[in-house]
C-alpha atoms as a PDB file:
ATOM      1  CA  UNK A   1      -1.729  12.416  56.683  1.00  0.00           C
ATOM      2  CA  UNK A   2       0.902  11.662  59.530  1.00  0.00           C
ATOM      3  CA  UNK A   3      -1.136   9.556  60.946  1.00  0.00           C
ATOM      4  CA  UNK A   4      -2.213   7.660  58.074  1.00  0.00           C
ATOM      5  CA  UNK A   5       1.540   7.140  56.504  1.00  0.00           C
ATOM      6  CA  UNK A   6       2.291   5.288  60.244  1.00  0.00           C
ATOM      7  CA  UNK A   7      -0.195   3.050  59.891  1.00  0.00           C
ATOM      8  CA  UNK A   8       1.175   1.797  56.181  1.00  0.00           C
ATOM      9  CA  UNK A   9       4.221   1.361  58.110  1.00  0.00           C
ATOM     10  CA  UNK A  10       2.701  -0.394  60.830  1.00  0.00           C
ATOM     11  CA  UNK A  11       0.885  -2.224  59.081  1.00  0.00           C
ATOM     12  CA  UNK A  12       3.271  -3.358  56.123  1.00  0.00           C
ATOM     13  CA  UNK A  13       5.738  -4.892  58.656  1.00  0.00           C
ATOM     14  CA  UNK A  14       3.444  -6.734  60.596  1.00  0.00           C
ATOM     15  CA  UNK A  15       2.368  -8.161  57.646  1.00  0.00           C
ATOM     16  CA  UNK A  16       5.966  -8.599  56.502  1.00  0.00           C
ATOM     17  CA  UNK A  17       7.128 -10.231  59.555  1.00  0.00           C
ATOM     18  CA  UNK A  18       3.965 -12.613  59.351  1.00  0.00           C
ATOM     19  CA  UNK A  19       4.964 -13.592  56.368  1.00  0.00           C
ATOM     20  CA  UNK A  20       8.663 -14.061  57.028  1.00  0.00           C
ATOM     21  CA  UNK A  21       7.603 -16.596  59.642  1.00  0.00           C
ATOM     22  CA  UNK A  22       4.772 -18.433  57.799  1.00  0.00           C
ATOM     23  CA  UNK A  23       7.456 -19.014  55.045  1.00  0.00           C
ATOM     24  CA  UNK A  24      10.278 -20.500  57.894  1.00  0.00           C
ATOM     25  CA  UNK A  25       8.158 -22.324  60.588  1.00  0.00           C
ATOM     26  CA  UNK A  26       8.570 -25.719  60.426  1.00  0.00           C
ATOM     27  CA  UNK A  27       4.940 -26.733  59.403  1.00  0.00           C
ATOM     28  CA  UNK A  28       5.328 -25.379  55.979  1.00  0.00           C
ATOM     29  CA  UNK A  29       8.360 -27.079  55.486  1.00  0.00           C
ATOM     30  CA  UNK A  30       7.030 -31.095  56.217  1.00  0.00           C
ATOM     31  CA  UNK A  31       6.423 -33.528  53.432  1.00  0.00           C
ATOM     32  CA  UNK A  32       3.146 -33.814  53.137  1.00  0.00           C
ATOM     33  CA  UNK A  33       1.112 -36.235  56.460  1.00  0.00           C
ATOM     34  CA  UNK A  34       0.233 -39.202  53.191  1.00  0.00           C
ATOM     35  CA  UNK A  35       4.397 -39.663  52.838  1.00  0.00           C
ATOM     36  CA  UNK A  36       5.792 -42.456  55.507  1.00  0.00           C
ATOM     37  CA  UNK A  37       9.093 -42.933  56.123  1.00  0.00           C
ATOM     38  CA  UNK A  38      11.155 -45.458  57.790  1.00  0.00           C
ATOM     39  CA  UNK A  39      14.514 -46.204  59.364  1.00  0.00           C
ATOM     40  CA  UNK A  40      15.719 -50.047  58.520  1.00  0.00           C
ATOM     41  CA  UNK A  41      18.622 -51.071  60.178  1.00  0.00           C
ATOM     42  CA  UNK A  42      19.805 -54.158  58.394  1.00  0.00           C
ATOM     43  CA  UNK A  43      22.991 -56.110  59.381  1.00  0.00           C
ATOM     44  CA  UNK A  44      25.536 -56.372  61.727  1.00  0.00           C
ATOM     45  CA  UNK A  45      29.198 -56.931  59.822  1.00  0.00           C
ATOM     46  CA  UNK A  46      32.086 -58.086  62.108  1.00  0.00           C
ATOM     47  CA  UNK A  47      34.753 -58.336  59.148  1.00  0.00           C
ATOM     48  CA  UNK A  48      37.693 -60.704  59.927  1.00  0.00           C
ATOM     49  CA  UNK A  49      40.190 -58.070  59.346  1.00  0.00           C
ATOM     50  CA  UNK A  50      38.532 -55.609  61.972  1.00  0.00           C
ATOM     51  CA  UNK A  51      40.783 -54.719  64.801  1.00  0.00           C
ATOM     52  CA  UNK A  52      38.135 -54.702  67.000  1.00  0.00           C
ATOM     53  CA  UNK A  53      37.681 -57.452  69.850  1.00  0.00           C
ATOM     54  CA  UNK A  54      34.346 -60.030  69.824  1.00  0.00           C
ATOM     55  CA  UNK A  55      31.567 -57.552  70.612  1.00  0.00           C
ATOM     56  CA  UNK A  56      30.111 -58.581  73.313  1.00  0.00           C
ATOM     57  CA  UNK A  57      26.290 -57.696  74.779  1.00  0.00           C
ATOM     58  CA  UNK A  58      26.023 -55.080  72.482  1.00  0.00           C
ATOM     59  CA  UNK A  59      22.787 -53.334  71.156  1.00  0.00           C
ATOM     60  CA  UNK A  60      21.894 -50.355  68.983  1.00  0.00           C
ATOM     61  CA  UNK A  61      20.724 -46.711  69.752  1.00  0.00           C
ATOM     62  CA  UNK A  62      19.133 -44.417  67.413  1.00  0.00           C
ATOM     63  CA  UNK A  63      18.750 -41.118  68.559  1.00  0.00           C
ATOM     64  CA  UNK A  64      16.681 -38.113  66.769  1.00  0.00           C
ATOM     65  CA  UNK A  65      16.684 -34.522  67.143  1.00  0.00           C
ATOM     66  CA  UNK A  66      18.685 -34.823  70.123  1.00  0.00           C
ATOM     67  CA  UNK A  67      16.305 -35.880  72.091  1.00  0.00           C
ATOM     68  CA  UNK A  68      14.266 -39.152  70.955  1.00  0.00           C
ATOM     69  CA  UNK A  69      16.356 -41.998  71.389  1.00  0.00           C
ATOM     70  CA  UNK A  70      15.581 -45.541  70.740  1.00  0.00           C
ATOM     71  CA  UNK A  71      17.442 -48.637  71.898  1.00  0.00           C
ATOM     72  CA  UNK A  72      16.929 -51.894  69.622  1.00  0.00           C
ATOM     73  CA  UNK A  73      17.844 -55.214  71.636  1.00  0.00           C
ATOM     74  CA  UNK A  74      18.994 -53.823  74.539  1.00  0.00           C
ATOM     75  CA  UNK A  75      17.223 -56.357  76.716  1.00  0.00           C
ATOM     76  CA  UNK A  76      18.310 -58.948  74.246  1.00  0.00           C
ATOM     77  CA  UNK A  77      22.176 -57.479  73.646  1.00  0.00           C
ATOM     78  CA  UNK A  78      23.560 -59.809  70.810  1.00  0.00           C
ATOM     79  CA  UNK A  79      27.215 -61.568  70.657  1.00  0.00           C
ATOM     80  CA  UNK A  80      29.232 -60.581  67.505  1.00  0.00           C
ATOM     81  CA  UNK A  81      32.246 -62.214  66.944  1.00  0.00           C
ATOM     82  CA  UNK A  82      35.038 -61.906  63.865  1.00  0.00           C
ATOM     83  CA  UNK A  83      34.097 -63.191  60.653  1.00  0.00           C
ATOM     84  CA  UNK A  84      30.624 -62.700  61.938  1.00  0.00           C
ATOM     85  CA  UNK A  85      27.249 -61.319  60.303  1.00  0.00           C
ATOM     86  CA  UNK A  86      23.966 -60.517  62.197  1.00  0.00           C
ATOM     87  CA  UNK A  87      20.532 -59.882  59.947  1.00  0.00           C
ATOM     88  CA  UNK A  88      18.921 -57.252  62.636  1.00  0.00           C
ATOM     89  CA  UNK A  89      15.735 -56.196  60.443  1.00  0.00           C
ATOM     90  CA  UNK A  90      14.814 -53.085  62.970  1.00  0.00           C
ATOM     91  CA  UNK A  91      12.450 -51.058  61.905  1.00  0.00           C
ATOM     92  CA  UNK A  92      11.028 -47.524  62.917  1.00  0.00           C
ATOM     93  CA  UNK A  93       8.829 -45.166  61.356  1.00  0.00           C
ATOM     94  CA  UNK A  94      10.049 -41.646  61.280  1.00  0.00           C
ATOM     95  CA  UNK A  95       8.196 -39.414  63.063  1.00  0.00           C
ATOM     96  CA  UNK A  96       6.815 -36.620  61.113  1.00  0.00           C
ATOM     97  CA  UNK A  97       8.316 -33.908  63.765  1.00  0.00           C
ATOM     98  CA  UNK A  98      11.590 -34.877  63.693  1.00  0.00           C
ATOM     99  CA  UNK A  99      11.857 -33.810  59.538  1.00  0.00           C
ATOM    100  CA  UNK A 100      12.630 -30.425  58.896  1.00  0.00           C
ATOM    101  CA  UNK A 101      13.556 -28.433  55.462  1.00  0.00           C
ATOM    102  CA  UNK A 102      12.710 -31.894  53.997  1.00  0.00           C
ATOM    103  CA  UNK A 103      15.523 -33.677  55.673  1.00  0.00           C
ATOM    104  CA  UNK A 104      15.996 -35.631  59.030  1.00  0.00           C
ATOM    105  CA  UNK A 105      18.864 -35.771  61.413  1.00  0.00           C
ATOM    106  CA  UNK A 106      19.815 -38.852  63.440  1.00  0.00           C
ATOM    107  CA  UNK A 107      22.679 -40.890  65.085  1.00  0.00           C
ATOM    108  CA  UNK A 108      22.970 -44.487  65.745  1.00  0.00           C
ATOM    109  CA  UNK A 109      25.519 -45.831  68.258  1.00  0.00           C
ATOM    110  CA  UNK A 110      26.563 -49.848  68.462  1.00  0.00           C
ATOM    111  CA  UNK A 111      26.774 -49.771  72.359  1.00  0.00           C
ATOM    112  CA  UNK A 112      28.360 -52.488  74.443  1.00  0.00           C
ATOM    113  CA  UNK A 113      26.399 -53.018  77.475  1.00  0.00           C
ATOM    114  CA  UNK A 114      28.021 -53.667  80.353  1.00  0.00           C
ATOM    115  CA  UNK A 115      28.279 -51.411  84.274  1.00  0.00           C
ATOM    116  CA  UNK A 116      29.479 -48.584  82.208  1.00  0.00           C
ATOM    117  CA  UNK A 117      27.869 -48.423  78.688  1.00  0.00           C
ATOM    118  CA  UNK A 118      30.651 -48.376  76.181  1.00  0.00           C
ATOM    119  CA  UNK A 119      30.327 -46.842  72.496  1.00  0.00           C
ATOM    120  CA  UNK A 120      31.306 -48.718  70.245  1.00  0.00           C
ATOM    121  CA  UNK A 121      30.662 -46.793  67.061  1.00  0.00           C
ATOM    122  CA  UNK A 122      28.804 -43.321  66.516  1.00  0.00           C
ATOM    123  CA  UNK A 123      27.165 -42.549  63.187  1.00  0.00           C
ATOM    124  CA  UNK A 124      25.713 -39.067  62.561  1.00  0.00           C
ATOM    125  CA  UNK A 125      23.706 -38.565  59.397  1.00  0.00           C
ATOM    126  CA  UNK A 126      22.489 -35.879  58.030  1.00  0.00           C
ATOM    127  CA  UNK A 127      19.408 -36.844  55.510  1.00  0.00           C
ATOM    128  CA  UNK A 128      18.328 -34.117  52.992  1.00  0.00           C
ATOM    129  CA  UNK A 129      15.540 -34.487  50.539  1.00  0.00           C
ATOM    130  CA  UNK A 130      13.938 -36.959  52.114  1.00  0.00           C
ATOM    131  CA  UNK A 131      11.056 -37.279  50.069  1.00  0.00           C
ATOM    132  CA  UNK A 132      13.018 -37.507  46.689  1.00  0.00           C
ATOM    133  CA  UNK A 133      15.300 -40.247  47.171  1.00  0.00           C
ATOM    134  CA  UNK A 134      15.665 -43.413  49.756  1.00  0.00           C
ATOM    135  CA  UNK A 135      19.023 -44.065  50.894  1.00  0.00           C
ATOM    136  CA  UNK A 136      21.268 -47.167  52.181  1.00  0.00           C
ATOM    137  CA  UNK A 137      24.107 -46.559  54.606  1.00  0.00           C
ATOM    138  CA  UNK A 138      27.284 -48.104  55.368  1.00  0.00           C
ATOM    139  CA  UNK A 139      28.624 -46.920  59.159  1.00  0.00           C
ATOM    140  CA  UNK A 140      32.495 -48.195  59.439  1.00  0.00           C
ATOM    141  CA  UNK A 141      35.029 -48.017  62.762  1.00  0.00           C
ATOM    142  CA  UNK A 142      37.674 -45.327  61.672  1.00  0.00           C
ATOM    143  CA  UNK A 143      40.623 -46.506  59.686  1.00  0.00           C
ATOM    144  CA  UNK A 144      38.496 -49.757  58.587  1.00  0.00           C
ATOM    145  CA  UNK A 145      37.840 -50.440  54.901  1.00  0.00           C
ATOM    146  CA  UNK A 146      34.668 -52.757  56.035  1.00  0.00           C
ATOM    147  CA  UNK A 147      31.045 -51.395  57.383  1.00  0.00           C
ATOM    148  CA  UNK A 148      29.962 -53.137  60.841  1.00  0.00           C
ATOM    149  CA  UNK A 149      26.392 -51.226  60.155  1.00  0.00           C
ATOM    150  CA  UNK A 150      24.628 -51.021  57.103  1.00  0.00           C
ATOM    151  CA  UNK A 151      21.243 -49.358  57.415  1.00  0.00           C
ATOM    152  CA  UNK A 152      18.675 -47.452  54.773  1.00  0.00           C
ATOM    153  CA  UNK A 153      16.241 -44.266  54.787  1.00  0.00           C
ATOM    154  CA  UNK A 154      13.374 -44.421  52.653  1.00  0.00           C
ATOM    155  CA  UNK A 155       9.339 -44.263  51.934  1.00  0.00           C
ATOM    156  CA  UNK A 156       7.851 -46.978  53.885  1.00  0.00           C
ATOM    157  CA  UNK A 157       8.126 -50.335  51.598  1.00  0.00           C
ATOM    158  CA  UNK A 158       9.995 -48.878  48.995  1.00  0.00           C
ATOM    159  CA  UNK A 159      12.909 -50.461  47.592  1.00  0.00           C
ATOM    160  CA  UNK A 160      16.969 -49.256  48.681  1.00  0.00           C
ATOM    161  CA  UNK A 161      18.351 -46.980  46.374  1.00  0.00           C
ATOM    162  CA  UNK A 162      15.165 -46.559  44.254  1.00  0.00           C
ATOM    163  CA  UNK A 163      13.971 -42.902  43.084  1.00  0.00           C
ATOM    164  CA  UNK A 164      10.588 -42.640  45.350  1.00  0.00           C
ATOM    165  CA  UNK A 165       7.951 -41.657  43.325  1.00  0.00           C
ATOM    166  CA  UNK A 166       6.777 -37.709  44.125  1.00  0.00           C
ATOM    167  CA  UNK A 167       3.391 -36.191  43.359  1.00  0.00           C
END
């Protein structure tokens, strides 16, 4: 009877344990592979009030999960001067990986490129239901009432700020 109660044990927290992780890993925990998302960054905003300098050479950097980073015109860097506004239509596709709990974690950066590359702005956003809603973003220099970087989070083709249809 010893014998047989250890094995209940045993065999009760293995099964526990397996379950504890099949609930928490990250696969469980995607949208499902049909749902597309996609980053848009829009427009470039150099508001005549800003106390900011002409950007010069400048690009943009979006970088995900800490580790996938993506630079948008750096070969091209654009000129940005007061009173100034730049359509930039980028587009990526989020990368199924980089979601987790239904939510995805990114930071752009305006960078100036020069010798030394010089950050202009940093915006770190933390997306959560991802699937439920799309999102537009304003990203403004500290202290400033107008955004230099307006981008928006959403199902691939879907409209900003409109509830995305779920299953």
């Amino acid at each position: 009877m010893k014998n047989f109660m250890s094995y209940v044990v045993m065999a009760s927290f293995s099964f526990t344990l397996g379950l504890d992780w099949y609930l928490n890993s990250d696969f469980n925990r995607r949208p499902s592979s049909t749902e597309e998302f996609e980053l848009q960054i829009q427009s470039l905003n150099f508001d005549k009030s800003t106390r900011l300098h002409a950007l010069d050479k400048i690009y943009v950097r979006a970088t995900f999960v800490g580790q996938f980073a993506y630079e948008f015109s750096k070969e091209a860097p654009v000129t940005v001067v007061r009173g100034e506004s730049k359509i930039l239509n980028f587009n990526l596709m989020v990368n199924p990986e980089w979601l987790k709990n239904d939510q995805l974690e990114f930071k752009l950066e305006i960078v100036e490129k020069s010798f030394f590359e010089n950050v202009i702005v940093r915006c770190a956003t933390i997306s959560k239901d991802i699937s439920q809603y799309n999102r537009s973003y304003q990203c403004r220099v500290p202290g400033e009432e107008a955004p230099l970087l307006t981008y928006r989070l959403g199902k691939k083709g879907s409209v900003p700020g409109q509830l995305a249809m779920t299953k």
